[in-house]
N, C-alpha and C. Protein backbone atom coordinates (compact mmCIF):
# COMPACT_ATOMS: atom_id res chain seq x y z
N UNK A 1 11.41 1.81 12.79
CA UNK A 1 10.60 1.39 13.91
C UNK A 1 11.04 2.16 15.15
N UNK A 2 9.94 2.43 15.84
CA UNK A 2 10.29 2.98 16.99
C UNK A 2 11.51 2.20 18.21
N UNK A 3 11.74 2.74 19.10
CA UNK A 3 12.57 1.92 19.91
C UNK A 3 11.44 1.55 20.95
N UNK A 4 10.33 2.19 20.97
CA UNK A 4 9.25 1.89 21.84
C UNK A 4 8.55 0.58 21.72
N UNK A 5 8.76 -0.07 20.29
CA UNK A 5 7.59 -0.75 19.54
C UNK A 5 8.63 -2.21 19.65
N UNK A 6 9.89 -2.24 20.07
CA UNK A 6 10.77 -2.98 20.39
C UNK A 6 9.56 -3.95 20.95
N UNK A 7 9.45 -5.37 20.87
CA UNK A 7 8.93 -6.72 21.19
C UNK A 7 10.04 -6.92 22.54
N UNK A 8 10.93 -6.43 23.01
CA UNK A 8 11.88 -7.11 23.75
C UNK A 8 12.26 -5.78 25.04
N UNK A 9 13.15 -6.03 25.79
CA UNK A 9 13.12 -4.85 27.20
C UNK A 9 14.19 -4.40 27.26
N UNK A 10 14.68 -4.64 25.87
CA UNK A 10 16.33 -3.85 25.41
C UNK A 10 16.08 -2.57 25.25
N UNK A 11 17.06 -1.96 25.91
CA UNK A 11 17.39 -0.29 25.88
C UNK A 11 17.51 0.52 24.64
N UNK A 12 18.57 0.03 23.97
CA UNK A 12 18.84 0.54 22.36
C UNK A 12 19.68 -0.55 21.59
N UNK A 13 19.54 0.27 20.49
CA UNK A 13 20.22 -0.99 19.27
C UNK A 13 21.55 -1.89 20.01
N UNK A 14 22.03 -0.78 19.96
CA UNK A 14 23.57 -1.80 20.52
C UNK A 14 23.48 -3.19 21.67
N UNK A 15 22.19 -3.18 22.65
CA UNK A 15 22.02 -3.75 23.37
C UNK A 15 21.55 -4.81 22.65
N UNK A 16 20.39 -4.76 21.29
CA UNK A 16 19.70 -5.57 21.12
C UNK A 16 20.78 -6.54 19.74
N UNK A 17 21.39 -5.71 19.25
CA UNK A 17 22.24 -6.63 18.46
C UNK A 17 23.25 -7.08 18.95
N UNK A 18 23.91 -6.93 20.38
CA UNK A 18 24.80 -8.06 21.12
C UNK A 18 24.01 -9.14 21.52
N UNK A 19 22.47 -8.89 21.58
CA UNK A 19 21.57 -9.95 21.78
C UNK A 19 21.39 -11.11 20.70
N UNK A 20 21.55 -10.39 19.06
CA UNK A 20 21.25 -11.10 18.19
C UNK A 20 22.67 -12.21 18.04
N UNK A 21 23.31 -11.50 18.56
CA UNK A 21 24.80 -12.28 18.44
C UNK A 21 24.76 -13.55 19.45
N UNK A 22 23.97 -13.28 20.86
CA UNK A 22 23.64 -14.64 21.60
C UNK A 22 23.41 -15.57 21.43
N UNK A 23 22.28 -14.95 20.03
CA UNK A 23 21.33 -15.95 20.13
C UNK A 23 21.89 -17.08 18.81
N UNK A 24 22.89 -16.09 17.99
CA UNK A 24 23.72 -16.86 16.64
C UNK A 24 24.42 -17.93 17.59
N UNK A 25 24.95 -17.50 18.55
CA UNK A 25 26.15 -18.20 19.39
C UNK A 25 25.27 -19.51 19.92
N UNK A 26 24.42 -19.35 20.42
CA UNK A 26 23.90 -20.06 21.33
C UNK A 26 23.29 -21.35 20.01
N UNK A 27 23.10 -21.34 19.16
CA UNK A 27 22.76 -22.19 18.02
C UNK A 27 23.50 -22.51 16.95
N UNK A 28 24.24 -21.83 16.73
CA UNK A 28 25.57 -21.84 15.45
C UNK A 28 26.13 -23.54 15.33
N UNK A 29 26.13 -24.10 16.48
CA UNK A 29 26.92 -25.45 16.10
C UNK A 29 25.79 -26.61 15.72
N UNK A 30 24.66 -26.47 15.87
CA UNK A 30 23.48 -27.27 15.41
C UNK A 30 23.70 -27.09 14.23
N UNK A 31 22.41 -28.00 13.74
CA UNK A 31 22.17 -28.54 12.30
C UNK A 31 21.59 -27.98 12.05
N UNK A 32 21.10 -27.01 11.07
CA UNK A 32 19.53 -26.24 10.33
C UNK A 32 19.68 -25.14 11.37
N UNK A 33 20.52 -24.49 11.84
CA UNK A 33 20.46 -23.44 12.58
C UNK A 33 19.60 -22.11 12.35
N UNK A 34 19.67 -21.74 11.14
CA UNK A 34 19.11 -20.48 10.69
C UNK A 34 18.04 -20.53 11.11
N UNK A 35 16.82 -20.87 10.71
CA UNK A 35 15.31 -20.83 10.94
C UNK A 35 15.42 -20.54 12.55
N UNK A 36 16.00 -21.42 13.47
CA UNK A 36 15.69 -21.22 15.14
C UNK A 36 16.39 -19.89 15.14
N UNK A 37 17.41 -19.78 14.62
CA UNK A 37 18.03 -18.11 15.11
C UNK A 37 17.08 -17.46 14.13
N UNK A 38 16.36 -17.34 13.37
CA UNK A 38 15.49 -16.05 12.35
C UNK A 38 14.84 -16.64 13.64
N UNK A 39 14.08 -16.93 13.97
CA UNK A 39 12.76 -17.19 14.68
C UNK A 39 12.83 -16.02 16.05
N UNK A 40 13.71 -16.35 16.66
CA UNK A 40 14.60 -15.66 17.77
C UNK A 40 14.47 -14.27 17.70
N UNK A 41 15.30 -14.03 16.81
CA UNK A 41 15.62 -12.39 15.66
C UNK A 41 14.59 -11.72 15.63
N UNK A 42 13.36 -12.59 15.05
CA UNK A 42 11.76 -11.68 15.32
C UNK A 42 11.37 -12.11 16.19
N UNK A 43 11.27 -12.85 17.35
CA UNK A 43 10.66 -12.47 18.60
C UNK A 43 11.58 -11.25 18.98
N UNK A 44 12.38 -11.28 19.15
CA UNK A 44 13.49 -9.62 19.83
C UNK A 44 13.03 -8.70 19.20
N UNK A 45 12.76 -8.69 17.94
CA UNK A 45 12.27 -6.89 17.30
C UNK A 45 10.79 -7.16 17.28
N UNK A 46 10.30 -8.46 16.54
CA UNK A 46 9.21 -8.18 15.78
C UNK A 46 8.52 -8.11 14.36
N UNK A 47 10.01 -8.34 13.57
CA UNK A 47 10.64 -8.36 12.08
C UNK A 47 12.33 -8.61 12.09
N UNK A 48 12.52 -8.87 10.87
CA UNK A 48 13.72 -9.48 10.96
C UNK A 48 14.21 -8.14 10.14
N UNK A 49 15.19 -7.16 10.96
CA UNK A 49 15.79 -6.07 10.41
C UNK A 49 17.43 -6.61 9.65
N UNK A 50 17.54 -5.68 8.49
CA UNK A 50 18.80 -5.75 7.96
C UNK A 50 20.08 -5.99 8.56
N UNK A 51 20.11 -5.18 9.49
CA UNK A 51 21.23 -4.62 10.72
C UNK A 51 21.51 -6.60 11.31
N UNK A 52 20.65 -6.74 12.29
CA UNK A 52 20.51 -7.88 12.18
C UNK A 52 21.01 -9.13 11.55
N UNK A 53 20.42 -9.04 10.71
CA UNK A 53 20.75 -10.32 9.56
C UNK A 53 22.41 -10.43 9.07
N UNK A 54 22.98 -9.01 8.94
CA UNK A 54 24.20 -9.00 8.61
C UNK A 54 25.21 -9.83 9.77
N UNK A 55 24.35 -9.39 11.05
CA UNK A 55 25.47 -10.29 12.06
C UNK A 55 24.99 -11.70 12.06
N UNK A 56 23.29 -12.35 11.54
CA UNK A 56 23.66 -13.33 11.61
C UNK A 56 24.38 -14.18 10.31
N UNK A 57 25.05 -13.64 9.22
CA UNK A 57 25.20 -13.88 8.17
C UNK A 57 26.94 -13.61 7.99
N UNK A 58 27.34 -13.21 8.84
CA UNK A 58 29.18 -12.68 9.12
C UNK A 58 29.09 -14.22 10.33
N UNK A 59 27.85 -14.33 11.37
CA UNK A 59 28.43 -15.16 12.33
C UNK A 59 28.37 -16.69 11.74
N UNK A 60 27.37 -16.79 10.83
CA UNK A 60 27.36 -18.14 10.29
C UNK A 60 27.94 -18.29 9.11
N UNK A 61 28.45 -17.43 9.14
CA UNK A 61 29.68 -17.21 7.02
C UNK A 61 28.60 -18.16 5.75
N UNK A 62 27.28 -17.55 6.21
CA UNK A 62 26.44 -17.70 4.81
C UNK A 62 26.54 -16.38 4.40
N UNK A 63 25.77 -16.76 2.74
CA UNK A 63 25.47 -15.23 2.20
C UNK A 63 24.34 -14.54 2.46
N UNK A 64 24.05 -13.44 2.44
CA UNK A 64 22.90 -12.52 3.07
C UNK A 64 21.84 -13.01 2.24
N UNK A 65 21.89 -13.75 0.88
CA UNK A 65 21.01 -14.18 -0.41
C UNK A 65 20.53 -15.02 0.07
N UNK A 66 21.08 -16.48 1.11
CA UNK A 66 20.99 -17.56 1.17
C UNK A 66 19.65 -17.51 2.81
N UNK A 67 19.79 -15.84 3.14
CA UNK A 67 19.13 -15.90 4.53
C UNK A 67 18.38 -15.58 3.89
N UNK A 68 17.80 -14.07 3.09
CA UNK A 68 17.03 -13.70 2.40
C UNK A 68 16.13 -14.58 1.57
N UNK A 69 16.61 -15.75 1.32
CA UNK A 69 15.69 -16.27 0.53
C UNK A 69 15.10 -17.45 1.85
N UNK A 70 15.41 -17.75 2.54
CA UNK A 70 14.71 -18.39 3.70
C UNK A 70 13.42 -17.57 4.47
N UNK A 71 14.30 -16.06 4.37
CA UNK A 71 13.56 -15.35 5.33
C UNK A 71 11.95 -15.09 4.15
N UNK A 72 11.91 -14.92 3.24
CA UNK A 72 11.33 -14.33 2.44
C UNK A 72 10.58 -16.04 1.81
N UNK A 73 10.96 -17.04 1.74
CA UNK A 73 10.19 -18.25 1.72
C UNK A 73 9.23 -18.71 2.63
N UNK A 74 9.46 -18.30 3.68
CA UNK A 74 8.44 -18.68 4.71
C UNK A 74 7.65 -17.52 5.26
N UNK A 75 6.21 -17.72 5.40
CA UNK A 75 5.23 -16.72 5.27
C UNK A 75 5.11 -16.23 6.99
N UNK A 76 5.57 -16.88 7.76
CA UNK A 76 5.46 -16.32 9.58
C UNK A 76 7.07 -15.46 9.26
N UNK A 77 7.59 -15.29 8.37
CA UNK A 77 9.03 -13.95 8.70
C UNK A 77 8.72 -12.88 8.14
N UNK A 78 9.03 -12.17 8.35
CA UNK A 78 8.69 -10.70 7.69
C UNK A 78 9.97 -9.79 7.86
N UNK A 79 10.22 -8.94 6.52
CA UNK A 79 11.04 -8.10 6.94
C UNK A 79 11.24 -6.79 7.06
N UNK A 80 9.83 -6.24 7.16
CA UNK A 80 8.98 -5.34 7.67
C UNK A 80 8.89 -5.31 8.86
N UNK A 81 8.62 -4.28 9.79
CA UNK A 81 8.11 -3.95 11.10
C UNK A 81 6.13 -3.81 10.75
N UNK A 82 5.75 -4.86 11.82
CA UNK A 82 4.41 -4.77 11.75
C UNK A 82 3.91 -4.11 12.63
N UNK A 83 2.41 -3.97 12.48
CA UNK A 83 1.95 -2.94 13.68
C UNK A 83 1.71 -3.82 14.93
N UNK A 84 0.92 -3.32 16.00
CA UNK A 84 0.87 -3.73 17.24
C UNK A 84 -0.55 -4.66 17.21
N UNK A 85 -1.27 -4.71 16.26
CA UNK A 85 -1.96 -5.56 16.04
C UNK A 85 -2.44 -5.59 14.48
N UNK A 86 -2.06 -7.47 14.55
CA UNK A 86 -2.64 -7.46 12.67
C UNK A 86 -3.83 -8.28 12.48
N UNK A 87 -4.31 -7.72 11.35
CA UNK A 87 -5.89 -7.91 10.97
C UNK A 87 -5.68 -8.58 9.75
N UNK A 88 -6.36 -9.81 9.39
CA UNK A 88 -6.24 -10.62 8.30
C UNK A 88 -7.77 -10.79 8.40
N UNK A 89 -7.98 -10.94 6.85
CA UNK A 89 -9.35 -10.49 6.16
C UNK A 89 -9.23 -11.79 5.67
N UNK A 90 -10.24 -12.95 5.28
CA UNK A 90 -10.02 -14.10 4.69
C UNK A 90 -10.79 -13.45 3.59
N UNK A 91 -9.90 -14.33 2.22
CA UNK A 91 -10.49 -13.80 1.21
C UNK A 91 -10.54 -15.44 0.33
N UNK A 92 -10.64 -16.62 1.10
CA UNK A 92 -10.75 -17.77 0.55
C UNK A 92 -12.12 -17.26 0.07
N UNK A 93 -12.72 -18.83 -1.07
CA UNK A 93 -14.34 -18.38 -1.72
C UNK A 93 -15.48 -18.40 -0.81
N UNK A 94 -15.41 -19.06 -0.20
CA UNK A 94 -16.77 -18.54 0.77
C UNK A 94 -16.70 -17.04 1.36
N UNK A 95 -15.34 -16.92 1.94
CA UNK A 95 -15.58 -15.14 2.29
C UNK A 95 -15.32 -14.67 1.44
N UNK A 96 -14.89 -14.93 0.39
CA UNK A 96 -15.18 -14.05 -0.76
C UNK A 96 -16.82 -13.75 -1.74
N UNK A 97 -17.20 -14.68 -1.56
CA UNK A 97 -18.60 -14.64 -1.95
C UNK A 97 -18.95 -14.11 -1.42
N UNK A 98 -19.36 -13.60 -0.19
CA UNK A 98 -19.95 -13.53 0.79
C UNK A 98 -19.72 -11.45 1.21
N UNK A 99 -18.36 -11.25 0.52
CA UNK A 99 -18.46 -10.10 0.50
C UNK A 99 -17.18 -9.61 1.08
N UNK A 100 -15.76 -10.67 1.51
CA UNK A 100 -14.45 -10.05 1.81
C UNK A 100 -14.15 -8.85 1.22
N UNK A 101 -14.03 -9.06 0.03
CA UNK A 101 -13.45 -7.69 -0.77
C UNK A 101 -13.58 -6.21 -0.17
N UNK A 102 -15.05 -6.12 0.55
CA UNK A 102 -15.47 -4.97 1.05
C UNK A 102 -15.42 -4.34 2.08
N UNK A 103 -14.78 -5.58 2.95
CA UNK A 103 -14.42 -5.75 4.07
C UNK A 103 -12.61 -5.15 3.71
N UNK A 104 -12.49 -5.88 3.03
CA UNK A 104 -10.98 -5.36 2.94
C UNK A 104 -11.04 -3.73 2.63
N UNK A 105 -11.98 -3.74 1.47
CA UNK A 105 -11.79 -1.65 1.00
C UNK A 105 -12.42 -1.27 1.76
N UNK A 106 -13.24 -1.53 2.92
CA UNK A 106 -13.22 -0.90 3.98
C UNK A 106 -11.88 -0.08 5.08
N UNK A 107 -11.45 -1.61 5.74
CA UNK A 107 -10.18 -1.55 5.89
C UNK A 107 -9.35 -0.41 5.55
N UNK A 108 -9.28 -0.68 3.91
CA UNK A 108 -8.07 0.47 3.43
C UNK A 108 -8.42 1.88 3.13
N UNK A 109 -9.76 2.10 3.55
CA UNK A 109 -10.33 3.48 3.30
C UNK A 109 -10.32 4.08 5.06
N UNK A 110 -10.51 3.26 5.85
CA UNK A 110 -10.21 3.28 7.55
C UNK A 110 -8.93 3.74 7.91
N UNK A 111 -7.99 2.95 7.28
CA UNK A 111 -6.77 2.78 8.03
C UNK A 111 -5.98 3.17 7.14
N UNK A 112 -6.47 4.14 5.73
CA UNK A 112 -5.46 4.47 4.76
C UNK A 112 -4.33 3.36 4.46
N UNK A 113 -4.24 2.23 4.54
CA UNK A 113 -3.31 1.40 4.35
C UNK A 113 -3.75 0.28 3.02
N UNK A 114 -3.14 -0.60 2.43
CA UNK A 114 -3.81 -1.60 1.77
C UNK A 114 -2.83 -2.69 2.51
N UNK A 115 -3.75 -3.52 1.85
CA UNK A 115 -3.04 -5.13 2.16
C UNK A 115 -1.46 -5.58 2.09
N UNK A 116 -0.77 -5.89 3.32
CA UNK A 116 0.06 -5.52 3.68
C UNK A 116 0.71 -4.68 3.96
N UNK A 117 0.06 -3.93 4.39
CA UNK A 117 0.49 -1.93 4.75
C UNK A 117 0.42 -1.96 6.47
N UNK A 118 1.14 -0.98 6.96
CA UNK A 118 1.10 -0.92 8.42
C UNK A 118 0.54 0.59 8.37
N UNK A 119 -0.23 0.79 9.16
CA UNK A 119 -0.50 2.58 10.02
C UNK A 119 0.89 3.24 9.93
N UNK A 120 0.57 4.42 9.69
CA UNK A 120 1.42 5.13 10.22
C UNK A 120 1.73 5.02 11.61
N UNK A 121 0.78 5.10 12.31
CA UNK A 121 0.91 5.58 13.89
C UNK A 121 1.15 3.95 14.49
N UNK A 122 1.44 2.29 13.73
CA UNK A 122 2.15 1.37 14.20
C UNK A 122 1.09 0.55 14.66
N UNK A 123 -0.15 0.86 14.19
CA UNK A 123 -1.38 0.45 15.19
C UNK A 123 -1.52 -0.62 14.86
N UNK A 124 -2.01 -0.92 13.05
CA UNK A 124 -2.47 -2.12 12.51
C UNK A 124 -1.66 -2.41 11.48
N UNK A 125 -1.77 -3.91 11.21
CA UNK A 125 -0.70 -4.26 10.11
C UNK A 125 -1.95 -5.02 9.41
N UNK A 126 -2.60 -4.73 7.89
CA UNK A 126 -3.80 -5.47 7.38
C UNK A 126 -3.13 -6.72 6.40
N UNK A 127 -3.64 -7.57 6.73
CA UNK A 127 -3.27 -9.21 5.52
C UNK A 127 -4.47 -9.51 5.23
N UNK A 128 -4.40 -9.98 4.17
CA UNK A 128 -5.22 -11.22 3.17
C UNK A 128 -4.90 -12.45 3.44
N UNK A 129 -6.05 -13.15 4.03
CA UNK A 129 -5.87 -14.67 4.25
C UNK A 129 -5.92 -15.78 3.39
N UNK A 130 -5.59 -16.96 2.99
CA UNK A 130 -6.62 -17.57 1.86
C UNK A 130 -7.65 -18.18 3.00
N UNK A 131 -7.04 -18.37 4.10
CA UNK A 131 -8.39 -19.83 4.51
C UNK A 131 -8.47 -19.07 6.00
N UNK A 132 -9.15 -18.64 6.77
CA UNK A 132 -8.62 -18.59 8.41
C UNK A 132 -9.84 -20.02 9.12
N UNK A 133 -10.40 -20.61 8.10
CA UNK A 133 -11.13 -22.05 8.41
C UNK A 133 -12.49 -21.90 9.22
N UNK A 134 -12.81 -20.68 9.21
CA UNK A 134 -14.38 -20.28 9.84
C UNK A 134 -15.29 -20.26 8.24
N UNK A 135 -15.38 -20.92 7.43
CA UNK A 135 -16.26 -20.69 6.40
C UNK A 135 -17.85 -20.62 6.52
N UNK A 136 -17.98 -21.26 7.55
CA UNK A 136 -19.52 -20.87 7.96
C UNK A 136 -19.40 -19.84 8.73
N UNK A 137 -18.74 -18.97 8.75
CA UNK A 137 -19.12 -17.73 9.67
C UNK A 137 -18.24 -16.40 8.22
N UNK A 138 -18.42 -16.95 7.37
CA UNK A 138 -17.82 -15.71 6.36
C UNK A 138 -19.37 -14.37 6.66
N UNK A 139 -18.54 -14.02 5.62
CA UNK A 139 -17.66 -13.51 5.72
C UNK A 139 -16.02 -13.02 6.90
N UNK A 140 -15.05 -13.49 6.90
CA UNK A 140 -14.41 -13.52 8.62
C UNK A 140 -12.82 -12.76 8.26
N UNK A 141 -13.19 -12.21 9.51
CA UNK A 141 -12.02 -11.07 9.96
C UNK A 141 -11.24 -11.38 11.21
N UNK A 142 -9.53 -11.79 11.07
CA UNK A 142 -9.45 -11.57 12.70
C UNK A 142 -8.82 -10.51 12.98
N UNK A 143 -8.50 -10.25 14.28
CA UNK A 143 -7.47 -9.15 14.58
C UNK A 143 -6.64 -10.27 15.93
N UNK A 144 -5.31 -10.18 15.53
CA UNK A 144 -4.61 -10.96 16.67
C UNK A 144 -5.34 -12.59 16.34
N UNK A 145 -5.38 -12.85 17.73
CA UNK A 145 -6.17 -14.01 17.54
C UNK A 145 -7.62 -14.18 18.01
N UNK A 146 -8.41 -13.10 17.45
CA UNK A 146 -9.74 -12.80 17.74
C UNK A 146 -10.63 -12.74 16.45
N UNK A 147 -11.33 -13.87 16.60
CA UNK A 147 -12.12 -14.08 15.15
C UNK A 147 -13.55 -13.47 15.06
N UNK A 148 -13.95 -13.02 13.91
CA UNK A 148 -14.79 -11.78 13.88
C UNK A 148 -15.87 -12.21 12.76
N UNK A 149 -16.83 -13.04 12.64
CA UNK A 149 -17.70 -13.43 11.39
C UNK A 149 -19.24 -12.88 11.30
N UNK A 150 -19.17 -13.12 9.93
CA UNK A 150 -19.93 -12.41 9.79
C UNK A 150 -20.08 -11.12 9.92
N UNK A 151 -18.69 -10.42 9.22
CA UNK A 151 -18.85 -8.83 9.57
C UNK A 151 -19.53 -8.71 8.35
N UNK A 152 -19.84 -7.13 8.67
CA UNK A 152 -20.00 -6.11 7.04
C UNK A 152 -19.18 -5.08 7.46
N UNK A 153 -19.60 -4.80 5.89
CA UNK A 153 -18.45 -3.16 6.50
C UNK A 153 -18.55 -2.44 7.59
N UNK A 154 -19.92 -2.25 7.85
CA UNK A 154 -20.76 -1.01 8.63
C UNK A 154 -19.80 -1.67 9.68
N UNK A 155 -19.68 -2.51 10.24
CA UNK A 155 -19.40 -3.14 11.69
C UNK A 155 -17.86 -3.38 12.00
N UNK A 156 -17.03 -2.82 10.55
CA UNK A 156 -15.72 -2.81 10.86
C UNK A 156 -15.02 -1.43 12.16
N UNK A 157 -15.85 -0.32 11.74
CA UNK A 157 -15.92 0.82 12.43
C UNK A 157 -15.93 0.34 13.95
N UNK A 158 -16.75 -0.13 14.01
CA UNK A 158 -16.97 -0.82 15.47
C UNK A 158 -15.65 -1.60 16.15
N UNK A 159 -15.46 -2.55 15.25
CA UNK A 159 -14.51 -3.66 15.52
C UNK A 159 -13.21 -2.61 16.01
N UNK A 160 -12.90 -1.94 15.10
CA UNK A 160 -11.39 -1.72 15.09
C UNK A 160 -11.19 -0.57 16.27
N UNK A 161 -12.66 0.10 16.70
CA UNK A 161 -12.96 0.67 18.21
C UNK A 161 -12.54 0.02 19.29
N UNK A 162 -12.25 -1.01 19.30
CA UNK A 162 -12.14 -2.24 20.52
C UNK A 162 -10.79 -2.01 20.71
N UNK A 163 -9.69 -1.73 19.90
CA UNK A 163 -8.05 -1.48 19.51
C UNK A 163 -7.51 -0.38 19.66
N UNK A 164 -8.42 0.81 19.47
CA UNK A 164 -7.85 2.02 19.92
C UNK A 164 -7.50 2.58 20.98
């Protein structure tokens, strides 16, 4: 990841992992600590990086397995760097009837990426939804938190114009 694409107004690594160490410190004696410090961890980057995790996993003397499988159980962590804006395609059955699929290989013929893929250039990060709860407006696309129904393909071109 870039140092540009940094979520936070830290200078360089070293700055941002005495940060991650704050934020272990600042929660370490609570109960259920991990989740509020992962939470933390990706607001500061944006993803929860390796580098990272090792200090919070030396500061709370768990095993890196025991974060990993937290981090990787719950579907808002990621341990990927995402792009600067992500696009989730609902592919529950109404937008799927309705014609998601095409919407999605649109998508991945656009943005050379597939589902769960980021741009090269950091732009878009694409997901598969099951539900985003607009079923009367399926087929539905958001980007961020901007809901988009009733697309077709033709009109993805358009959409993803609004982002560039």
């Amino acid at each position: 990841m870039k140092e540009s694409q940094c979520n936070c107004q830290c200078e360089n690594t070293d700055i941002r992992l005495e940060k991650v160490q704050q934020i272990v410190q600042a929660h370490k004696d609570m109960k259920g600590a991990l989740i509020p410090i992962l939470h933390e961890v990706q607001s500061l980057y944006g993803y929860l990086p390796e580098d990272a995790l090792h200090i919070v996993a030396k500061e709370l003397k768990i095993a890196m397995a025991e974060i990993y499988g937290v981090a990787t159980f719950y579907s808002l962590f990621t341990l990927e760097p995402k792009g600067e804006h992500t696009i989730r395609v609902c592919m529950g059955t109404a937008c799927y009837v309705k014609g998601a699929q095409s919407i999605v290989d649109k998508l991945n013929s656009i943005l050379d990426i597939s589902v769960g893929g980021t741009t090269k250039d950091g732009k878009f990060t694409l997901e598969a939804a099951r539900c985003l709860g607009s079923c009367g407006l399926a087929p539905v696309m958001m980007i961020d938190d901007r809901v988009y129904g009733k697309v077709t393909p033709n009109e993805v071109i358009k959409i993803l114009e609004e982002y560039k």
